[in-house]
C-alpha atoms as a PDB file:
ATOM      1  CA  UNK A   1       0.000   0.000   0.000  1.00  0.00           C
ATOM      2  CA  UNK A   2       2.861   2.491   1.016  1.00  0.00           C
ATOM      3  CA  UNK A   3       4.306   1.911  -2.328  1.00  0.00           C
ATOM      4  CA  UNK A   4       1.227   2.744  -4.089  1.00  0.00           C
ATOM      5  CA  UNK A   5       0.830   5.933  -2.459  1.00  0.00           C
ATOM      6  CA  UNK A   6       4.188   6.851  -3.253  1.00  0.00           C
ATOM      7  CA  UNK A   7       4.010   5.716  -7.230  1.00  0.00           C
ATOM      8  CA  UNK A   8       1.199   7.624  -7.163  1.00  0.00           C
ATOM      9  CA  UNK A   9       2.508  11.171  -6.411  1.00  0.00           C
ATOM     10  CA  UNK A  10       5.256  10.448  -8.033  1.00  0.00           C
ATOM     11  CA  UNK A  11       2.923   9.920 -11.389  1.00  0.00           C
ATOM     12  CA  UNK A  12       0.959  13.138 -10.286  1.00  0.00           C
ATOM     13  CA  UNK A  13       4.642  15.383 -10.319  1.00  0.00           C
ATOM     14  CA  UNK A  14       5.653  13.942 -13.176  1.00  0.00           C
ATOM     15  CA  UNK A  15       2.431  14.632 -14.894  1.00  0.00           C
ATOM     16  CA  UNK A  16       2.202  17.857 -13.358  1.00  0.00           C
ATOM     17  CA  UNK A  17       6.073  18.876 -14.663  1.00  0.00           C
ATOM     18  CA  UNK A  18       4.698  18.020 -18.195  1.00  0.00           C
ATOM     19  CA  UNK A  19       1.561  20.189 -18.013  1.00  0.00           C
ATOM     20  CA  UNK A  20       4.087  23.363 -16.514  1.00  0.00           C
ATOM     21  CA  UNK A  21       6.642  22.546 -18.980  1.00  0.00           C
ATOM     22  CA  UNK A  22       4.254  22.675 -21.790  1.00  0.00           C
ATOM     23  CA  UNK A  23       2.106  25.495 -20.597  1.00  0.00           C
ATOM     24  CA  UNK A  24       5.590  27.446 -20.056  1.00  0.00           C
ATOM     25  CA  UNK A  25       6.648  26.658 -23.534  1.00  0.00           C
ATOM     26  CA  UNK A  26       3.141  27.988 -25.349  1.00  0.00           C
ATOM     27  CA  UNK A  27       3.373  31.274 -23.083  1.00  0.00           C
ATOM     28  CA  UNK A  28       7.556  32.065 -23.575  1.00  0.00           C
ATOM     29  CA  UNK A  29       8.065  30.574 -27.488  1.00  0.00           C
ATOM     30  CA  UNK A  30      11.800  29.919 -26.478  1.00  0.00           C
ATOM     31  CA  UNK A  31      14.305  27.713 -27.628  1.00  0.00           C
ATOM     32  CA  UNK A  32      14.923  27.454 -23.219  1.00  0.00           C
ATOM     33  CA  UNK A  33      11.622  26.507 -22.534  1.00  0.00           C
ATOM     34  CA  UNK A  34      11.825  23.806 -25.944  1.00  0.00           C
ATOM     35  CA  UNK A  35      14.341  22.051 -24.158  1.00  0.00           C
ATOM     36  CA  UNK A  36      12.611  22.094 -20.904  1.00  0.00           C
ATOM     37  CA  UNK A  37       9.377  20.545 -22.405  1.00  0.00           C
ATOM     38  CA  UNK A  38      11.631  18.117 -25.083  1.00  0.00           C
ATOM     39  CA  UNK A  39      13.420  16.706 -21.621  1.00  0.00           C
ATOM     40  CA  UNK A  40       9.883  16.254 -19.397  1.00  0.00           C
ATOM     41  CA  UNK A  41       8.178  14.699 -22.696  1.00  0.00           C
ATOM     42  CA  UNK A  42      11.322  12.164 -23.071  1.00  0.00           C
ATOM     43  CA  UNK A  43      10.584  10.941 -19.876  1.00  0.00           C
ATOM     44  CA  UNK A  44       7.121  10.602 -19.447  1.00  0.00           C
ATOM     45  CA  UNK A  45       7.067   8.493 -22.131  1.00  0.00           C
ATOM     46  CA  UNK A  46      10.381   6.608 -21.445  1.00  0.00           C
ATOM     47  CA  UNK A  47       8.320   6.174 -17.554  1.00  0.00           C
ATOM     48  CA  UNK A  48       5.140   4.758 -20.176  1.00  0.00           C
ATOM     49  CA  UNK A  49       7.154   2.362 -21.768  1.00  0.00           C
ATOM     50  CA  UNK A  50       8.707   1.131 -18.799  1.00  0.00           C
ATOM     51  CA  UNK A  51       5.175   0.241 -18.035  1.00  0.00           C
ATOM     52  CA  UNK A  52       4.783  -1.726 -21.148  1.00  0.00           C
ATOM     53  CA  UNK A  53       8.379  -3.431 -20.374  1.00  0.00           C
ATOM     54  CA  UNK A  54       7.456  -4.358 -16.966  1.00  0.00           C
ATOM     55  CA  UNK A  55       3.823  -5.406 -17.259  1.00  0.00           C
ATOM     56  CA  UNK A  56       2.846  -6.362 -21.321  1.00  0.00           C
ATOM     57  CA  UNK A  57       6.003  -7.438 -22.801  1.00  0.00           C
ATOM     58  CA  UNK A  58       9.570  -8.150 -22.009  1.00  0.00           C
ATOM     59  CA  UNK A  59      11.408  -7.322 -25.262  1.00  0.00           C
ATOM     60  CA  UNK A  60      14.710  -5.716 -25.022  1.00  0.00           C
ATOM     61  CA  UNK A  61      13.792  -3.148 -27.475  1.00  0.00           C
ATOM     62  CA  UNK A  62      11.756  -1.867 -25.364  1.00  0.00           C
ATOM     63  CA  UNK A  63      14.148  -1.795 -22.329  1.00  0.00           C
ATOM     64  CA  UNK A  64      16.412  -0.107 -24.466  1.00  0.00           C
ATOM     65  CA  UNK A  65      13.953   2.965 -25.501  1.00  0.00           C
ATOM     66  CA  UNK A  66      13.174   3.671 -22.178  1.00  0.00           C
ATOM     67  CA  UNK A  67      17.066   4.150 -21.128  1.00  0.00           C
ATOM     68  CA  UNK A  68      17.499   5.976 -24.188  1.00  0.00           C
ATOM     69  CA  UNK A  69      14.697   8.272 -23.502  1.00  0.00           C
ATOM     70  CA  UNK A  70      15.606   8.779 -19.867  1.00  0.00           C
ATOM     71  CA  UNK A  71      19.250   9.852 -20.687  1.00  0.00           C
ATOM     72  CA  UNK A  72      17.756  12.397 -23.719  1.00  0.00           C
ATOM     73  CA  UNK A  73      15.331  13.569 -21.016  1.00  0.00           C
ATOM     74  CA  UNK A  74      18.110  14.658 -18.852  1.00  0.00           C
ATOM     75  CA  UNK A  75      20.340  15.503 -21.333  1.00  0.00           C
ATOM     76  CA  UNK A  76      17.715  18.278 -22.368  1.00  0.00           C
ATOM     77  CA  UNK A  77      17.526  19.680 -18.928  1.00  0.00           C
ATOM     78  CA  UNK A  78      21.498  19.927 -18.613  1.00  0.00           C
ATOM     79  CA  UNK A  79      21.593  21.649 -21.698  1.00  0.00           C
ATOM     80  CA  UNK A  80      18.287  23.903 -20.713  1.00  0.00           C
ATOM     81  CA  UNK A  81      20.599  24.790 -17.444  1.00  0.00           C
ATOM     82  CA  UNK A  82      24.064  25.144 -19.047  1.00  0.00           C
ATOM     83  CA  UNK A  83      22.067  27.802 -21.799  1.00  0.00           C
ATOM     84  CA  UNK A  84      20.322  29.731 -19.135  1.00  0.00           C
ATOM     85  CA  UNK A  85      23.815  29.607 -16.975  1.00  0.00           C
ATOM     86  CA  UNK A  86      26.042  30.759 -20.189  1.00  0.00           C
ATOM     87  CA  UNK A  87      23.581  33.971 -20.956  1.00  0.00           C
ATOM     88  CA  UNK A  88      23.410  35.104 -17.969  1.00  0.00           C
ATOM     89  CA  UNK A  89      27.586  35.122 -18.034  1.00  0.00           C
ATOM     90  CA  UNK A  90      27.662  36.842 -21.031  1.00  0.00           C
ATOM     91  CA  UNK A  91      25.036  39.705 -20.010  1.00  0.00           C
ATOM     92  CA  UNK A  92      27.232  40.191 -16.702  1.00  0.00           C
ATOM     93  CA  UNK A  93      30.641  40.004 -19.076  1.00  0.00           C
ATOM     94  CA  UNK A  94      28.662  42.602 -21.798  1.00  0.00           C
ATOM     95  CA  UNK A  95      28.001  45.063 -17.935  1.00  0.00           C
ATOM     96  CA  UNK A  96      31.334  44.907 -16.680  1.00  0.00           C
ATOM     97  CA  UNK A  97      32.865  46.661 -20.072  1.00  0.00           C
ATOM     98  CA  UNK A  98      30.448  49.645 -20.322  1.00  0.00           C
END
C-alpha cells in the first residue's frame, strides 16, 4: 500500500512537470523553454514504456527505448541549465565593459 501511495505522487509530479513545462513553452516561445518541455516529454514516455516493459512485454527493445529516452530527457535539462547559466555570463561580461 505504502508503495502505491508513493508511485502515485510520483505519477501526479511527473504529470504535473509536463503540463508546466508545456504550458511554459506555449506562453515564452523559447528555444529554453523547448528544451525544458523536449526533456519532461522524453521521460514521461520513457516512464510509459517502462510500463509496457514491466507489465505487457519483455522485449529488449523496449528496455532499451526507455534508457534511451531517460538519458535524452536529462540531457535536455542539462543543456536547458548550461544555456540559461552561459547567458546570464555573457550579459554580466557585456556590464562589466560599459
Amino acid at each position: 500500500m505504502k508503495y502505491l501511495i508513493l508511485e502515485f505522487v510520483y505519477y501526479t509530479v511527473l504529470l504535473s512537470l509536463l503540463s508546466s513545462a508545456f504550458l511554459n513553452f506555449l506562453y515564452k516561445d523559447s528555444n529554453e523553454s523547448l528544451l525544458l518541455f523536449a526533456g519532461s516529454l522524453c521521460i514521461v514516455f520513457s516512464e510509459v514504456i517502462q510500463y509496457a516493459f514491466f507489465y505487457v512485454s519483455e522485449e529488449t527493445i523496449l528496455n532499451v527505448m526507455c534508457y534511451a529516452l531517460l538519458v535524452f530527457g536529462f540531457l535536455f535539462f542539462y543543456i536547458y541549465a548550461i544555456q540559461g547559466k552561459s547567458k546570464d555570463m555573457q550579459r554580466i561580461s557585456m556590464s562589466s565593459r560599459l
